[in-house]
PDB file of N, CA and C in Angstrom:
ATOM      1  N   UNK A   1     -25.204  42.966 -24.765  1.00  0.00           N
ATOM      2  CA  UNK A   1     -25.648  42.799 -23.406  1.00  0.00           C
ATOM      3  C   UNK A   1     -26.011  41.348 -23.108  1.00  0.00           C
ATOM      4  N   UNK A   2     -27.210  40.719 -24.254  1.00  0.00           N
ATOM      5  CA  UNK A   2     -26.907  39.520 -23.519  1.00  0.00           C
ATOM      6  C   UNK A   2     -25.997  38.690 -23.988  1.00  0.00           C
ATOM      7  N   UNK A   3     -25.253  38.693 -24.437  1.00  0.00           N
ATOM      8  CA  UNK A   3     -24.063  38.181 -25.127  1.00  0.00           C
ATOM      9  C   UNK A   3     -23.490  37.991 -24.065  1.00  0.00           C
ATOM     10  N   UNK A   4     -23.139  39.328 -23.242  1.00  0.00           N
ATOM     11  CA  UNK A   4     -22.104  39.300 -21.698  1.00  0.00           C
ATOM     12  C   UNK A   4     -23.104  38.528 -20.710  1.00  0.00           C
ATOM     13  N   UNK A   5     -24.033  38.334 -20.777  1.00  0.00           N
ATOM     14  CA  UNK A   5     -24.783  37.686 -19.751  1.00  0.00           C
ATOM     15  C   UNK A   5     -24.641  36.422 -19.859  1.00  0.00           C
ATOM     16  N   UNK A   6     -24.438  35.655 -21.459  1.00  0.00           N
ATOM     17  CA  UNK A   6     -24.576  34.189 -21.483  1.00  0.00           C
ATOM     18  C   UNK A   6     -23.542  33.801 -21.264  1.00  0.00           C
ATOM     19  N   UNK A   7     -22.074  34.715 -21.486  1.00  0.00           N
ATOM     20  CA  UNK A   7     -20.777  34.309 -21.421  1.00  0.00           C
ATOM     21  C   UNK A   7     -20.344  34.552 -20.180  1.00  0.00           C
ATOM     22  N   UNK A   8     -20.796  35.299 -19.176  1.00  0.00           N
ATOM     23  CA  UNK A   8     -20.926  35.195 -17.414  1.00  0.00           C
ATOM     24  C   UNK A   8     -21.658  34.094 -16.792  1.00  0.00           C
ATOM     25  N   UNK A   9     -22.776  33.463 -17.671  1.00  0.00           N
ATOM     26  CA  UNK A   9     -23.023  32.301 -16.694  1.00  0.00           C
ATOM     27  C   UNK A   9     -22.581  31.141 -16.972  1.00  0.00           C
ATOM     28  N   UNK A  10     -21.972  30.854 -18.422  1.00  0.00           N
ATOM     29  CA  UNK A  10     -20.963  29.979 -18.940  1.00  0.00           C
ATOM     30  C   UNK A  10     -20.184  29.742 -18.124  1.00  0.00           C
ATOM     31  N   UNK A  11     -19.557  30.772 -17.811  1.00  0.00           N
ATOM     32  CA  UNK A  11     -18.107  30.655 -17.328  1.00  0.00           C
ATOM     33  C   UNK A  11     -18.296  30.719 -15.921  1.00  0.00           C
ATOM     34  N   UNK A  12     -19.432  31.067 -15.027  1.00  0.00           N
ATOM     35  CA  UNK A  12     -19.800  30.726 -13.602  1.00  0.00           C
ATOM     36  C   UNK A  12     -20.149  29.384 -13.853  1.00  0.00           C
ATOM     37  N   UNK A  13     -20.794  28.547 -15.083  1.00  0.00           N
ATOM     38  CA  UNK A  13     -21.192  27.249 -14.625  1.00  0.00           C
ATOM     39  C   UNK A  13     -20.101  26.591 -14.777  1.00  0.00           C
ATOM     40  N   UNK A  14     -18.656  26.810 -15.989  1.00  0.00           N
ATOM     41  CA  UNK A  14     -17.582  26.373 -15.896  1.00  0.00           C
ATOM     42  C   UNK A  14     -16.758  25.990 -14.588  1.00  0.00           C
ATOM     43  N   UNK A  15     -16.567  26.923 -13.887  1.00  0.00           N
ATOM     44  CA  UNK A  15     -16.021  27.211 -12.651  1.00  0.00           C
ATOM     45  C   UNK A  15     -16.576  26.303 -11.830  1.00  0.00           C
ATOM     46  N   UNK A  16     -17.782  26.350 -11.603  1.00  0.00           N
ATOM     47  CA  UNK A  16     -18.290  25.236 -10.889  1.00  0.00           C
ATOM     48  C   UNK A  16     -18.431  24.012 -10.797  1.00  0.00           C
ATOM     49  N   UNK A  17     -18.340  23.606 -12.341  1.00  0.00           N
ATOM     50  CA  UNK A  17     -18.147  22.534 -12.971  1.00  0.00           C
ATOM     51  C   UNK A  17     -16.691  21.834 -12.256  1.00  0.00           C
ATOM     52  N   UNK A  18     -15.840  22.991 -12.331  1.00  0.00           N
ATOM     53  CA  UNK A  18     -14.231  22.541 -12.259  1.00  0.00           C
ATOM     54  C   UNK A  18     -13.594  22.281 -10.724  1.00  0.00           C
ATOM     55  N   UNK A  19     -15.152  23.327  -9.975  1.00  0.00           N
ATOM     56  CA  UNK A  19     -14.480  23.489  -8.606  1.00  0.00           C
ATOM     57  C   UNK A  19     -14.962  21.690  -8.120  1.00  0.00           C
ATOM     58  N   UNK A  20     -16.604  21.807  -8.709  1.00  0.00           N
ATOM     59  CA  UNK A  20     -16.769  19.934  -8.536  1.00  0.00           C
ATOM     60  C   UNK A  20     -16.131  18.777  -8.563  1.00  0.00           C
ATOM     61  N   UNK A  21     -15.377  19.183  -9.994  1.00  0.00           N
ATOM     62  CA  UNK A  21     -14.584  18.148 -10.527  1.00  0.00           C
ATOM     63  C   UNK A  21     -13.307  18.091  -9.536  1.00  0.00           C
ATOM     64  N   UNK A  22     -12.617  19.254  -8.847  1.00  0.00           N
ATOM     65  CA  UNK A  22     -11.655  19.208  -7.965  1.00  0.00           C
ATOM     66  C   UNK A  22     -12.258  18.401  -6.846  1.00  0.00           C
ATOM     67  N   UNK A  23     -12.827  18.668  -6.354  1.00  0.00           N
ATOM     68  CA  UNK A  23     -12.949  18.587  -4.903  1.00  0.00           C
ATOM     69  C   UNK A  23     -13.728  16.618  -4.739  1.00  0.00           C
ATOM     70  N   UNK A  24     -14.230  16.146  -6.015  1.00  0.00           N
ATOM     71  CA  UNK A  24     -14.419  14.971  -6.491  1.00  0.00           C
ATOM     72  C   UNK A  24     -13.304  14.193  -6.388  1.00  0.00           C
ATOM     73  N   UNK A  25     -12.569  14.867  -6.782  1.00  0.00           N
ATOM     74  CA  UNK A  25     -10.928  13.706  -7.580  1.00  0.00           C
ATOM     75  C   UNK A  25     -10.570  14.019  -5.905  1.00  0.00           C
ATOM     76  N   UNK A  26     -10.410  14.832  -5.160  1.00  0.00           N
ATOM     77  CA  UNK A  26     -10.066  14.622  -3.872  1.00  0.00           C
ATOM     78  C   UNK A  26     -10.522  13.750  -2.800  1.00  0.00           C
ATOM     79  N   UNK A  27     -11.329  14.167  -3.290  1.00  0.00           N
ATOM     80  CA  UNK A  27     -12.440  12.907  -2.646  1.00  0.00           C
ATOM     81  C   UNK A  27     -11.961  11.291  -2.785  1.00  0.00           C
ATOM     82  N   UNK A  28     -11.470  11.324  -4.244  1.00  0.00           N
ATOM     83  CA  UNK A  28     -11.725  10.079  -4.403  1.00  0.00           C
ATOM     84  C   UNK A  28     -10.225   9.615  -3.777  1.00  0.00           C
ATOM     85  N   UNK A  29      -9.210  10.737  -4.365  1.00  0.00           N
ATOM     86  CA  UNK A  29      -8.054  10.096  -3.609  1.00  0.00           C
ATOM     87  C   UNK A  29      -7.770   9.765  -2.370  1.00  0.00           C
ATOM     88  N   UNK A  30      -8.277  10.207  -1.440  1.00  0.00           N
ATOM     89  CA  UNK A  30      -8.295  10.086   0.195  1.00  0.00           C
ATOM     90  C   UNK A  30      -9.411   8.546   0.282  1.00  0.00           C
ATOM     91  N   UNK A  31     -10.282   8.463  -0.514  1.00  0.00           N
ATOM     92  CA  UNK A  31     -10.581   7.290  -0.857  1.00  0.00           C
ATOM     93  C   UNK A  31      -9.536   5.869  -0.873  1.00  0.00           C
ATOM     94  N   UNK A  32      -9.245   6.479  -1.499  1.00  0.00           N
ATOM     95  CA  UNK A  32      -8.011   5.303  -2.696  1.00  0.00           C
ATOM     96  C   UNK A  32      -6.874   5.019  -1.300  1.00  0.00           C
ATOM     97  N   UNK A  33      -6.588   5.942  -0.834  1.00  0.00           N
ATOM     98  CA  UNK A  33      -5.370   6.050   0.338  1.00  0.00           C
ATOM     99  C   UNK A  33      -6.062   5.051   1.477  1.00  0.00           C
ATOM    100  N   UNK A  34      -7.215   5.658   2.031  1.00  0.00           N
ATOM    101  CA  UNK A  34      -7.866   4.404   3.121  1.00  0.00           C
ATOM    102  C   UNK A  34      -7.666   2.919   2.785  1.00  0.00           C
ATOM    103  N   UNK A  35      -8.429   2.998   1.271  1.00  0.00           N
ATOM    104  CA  UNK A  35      -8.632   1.346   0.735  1.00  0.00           C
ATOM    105  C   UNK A  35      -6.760   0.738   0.424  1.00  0.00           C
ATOM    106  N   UNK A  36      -6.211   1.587   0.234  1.00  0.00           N
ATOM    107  CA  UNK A  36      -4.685   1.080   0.062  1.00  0.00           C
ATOM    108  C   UNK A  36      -4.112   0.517   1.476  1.00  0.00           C
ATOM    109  N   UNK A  37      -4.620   1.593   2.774  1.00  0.00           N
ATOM    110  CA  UNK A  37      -3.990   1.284   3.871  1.00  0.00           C
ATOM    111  C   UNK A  37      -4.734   0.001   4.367  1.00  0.00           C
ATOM    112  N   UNK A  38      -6.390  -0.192   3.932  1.00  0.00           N
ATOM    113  CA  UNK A  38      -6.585  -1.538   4.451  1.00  0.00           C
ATOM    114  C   UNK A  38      -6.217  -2.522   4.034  1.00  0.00           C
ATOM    115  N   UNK A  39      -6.185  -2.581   2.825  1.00  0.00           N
ATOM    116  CA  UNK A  39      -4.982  -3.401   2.316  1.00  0.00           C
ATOM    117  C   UNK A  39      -4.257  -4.291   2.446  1.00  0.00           C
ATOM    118  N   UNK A  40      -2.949  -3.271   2.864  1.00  0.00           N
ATOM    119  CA  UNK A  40      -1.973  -3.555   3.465  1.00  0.00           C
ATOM    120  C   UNK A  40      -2.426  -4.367   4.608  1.00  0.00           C
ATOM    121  N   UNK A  41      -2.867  -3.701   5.772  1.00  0.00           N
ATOM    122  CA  UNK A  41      -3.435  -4.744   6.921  1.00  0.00           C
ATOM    123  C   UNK A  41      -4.053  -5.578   6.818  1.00  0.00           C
ATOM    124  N   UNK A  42      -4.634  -5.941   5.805  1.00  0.00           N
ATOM    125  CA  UNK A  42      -4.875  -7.413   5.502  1.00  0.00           C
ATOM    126  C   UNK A  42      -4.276  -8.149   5.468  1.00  0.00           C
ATOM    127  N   UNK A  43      -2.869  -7.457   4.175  1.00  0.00           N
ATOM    128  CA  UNK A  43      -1.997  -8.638   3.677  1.00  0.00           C
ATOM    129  C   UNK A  43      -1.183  -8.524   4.790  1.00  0.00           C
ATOM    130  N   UNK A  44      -0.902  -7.944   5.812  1.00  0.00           N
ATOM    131  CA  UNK A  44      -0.319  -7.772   6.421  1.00  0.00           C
ATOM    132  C   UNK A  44      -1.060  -8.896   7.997  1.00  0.00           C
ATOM    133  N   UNK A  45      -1.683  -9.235   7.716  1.00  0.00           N
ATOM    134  CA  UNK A  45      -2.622 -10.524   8.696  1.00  0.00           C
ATOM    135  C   UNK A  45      -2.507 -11.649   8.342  1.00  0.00           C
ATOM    136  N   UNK A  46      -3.087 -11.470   6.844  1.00  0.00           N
ATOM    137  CA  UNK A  46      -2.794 -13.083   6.101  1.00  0.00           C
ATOM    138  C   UNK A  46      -0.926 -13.512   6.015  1.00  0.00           C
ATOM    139  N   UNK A  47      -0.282 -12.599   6.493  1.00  0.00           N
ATOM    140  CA  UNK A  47       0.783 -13.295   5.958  1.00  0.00           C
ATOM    141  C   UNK A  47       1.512 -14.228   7.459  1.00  0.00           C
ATOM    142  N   UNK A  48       0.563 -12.900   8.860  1.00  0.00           N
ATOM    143  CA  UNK A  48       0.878 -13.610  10.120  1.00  0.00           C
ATOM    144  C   UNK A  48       0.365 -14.619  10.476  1.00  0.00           C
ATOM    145  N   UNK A  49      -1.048 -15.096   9.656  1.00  0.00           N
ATOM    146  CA  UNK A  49      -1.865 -16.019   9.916  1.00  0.00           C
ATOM    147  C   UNK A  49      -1.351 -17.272   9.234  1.00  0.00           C
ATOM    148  N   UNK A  50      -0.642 -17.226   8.120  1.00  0.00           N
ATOM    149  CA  UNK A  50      -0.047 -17.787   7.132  1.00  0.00           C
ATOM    150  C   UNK A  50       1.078 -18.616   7.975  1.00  0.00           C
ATOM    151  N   UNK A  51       1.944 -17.827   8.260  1.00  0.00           N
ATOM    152  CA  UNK A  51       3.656 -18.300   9.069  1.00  0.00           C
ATOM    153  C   UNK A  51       2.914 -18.910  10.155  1.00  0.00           C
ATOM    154  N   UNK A  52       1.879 -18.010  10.749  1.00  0.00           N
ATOM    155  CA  UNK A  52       1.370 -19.122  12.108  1.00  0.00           C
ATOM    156  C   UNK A  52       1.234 -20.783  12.348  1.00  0.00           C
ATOM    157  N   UNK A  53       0.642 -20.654  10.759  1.00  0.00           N
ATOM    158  CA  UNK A  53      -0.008 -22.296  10.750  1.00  0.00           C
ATOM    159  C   UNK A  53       0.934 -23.398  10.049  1.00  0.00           C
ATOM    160  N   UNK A  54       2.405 -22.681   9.936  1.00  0.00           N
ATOM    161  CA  UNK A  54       2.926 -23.481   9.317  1.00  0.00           C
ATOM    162  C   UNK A  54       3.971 -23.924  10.345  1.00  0.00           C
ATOM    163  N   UNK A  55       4.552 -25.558  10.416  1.00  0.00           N
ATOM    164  CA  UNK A  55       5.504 -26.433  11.176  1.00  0.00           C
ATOM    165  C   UNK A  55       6.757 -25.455  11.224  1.00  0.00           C
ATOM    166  N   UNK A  56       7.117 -25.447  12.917  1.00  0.00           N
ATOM    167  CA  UNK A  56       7.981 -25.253  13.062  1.00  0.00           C
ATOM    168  C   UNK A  56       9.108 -25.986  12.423  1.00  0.00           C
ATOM    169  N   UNK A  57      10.314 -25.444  11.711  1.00  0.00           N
ATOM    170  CA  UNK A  57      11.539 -26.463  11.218  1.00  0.00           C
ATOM    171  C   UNK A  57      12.029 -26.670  12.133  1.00  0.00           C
ATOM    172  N   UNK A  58      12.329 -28.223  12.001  1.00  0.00           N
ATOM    173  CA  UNK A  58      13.115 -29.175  13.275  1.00  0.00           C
ATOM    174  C   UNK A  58      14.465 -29.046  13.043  1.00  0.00           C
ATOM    175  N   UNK A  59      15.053 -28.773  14.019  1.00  0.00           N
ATOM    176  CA  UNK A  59      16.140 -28.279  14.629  1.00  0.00           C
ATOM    177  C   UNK A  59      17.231 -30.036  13.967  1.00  0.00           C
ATOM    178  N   UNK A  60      18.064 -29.748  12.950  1.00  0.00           N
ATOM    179  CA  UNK A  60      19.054 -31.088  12.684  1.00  0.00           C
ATOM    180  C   UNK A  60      20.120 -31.139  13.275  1.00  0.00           C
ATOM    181  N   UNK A  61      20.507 -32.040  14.141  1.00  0.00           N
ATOM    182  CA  UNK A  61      21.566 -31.845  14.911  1.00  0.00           C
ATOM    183  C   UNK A  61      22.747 -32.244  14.029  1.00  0.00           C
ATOM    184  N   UNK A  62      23.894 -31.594  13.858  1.00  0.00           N
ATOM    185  CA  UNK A  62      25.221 -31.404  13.351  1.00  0.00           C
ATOM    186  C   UNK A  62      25.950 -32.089  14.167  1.00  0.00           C
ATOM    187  N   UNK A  63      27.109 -32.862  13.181  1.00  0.00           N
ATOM    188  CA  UNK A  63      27.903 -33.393  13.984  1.00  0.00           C
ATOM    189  C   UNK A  63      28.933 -32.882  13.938  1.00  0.00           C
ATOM    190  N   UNK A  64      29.663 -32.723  14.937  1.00  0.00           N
ATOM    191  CA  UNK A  64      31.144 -32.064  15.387  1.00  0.00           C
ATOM    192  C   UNK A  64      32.515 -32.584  14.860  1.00  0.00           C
ATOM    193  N   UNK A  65      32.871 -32.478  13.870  1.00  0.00           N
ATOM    194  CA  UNK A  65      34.289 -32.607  13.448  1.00  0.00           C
ATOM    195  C   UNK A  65      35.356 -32.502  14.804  1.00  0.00           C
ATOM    196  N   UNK A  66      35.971 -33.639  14.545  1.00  0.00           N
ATOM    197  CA  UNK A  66      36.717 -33.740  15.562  1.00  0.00           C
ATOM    198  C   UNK A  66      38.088 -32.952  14.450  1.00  0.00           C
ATOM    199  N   UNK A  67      39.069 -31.815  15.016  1.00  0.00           N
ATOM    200  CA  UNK A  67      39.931 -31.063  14.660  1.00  0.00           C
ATOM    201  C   UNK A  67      41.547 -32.230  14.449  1.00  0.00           C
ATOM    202  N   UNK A  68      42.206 -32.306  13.728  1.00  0.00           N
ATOM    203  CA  UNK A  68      43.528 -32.920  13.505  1.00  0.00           C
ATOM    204  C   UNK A  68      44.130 -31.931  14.119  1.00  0.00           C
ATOM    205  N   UNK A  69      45.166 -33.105  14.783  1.00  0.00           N
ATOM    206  CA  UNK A  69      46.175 -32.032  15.541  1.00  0.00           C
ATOM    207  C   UNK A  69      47.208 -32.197  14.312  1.00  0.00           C
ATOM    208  N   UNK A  70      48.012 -31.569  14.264  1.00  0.00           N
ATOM    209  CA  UNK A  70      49.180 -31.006  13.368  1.00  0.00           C
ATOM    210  C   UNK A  70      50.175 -32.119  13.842  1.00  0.00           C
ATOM    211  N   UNK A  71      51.166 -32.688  13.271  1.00  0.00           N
ATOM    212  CA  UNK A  71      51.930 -32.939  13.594  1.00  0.00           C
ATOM    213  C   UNK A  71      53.327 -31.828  13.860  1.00  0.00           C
ATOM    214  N   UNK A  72      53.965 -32.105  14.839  1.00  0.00           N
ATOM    215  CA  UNK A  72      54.802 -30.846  14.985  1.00  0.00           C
ATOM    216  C   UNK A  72      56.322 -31.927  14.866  1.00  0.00           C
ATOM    217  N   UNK A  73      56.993 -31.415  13.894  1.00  0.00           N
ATOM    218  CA  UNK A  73      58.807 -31.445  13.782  1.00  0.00           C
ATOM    219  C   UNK A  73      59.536 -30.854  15.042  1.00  0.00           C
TER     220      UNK A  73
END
């Protein structure tokens, strides 16, 4: 009898233990997902803030090959 009693609250504190431990690790992943997405929008700022501050490249003007005409027979 109490044999079944200690091995019923074992295994109720198990359970609980496990339902904790679930609902923890969930926790933490929806965690992990926010801090990933801010992240991103960070690097995703620094990189607009980045290109912002840097010199436009100056436009080199090319010079135009003048085309040979063929001589024609």
């Amino acid at each position: 009898m109490i044999n079944d009693k200690i091995i019923t609250a074992l295994l109720a504190i198990l359970i609980a233990l496990g339902g904790w431990t679930l609902s923890r690790t969930f926790s933490l992943s929806q965690d992990m997902v926010l801090v990933k997405e801010k992240i991103s929008q960070m690097e995703q700022q620094l990189d607009e803030a980045v290109w912002n501050t840097l010199p436009e490249p100056q436009k080199k003007k090319k010079k135009k090959r003048k085309k040979k005409k063929k001589k024609q027979d």
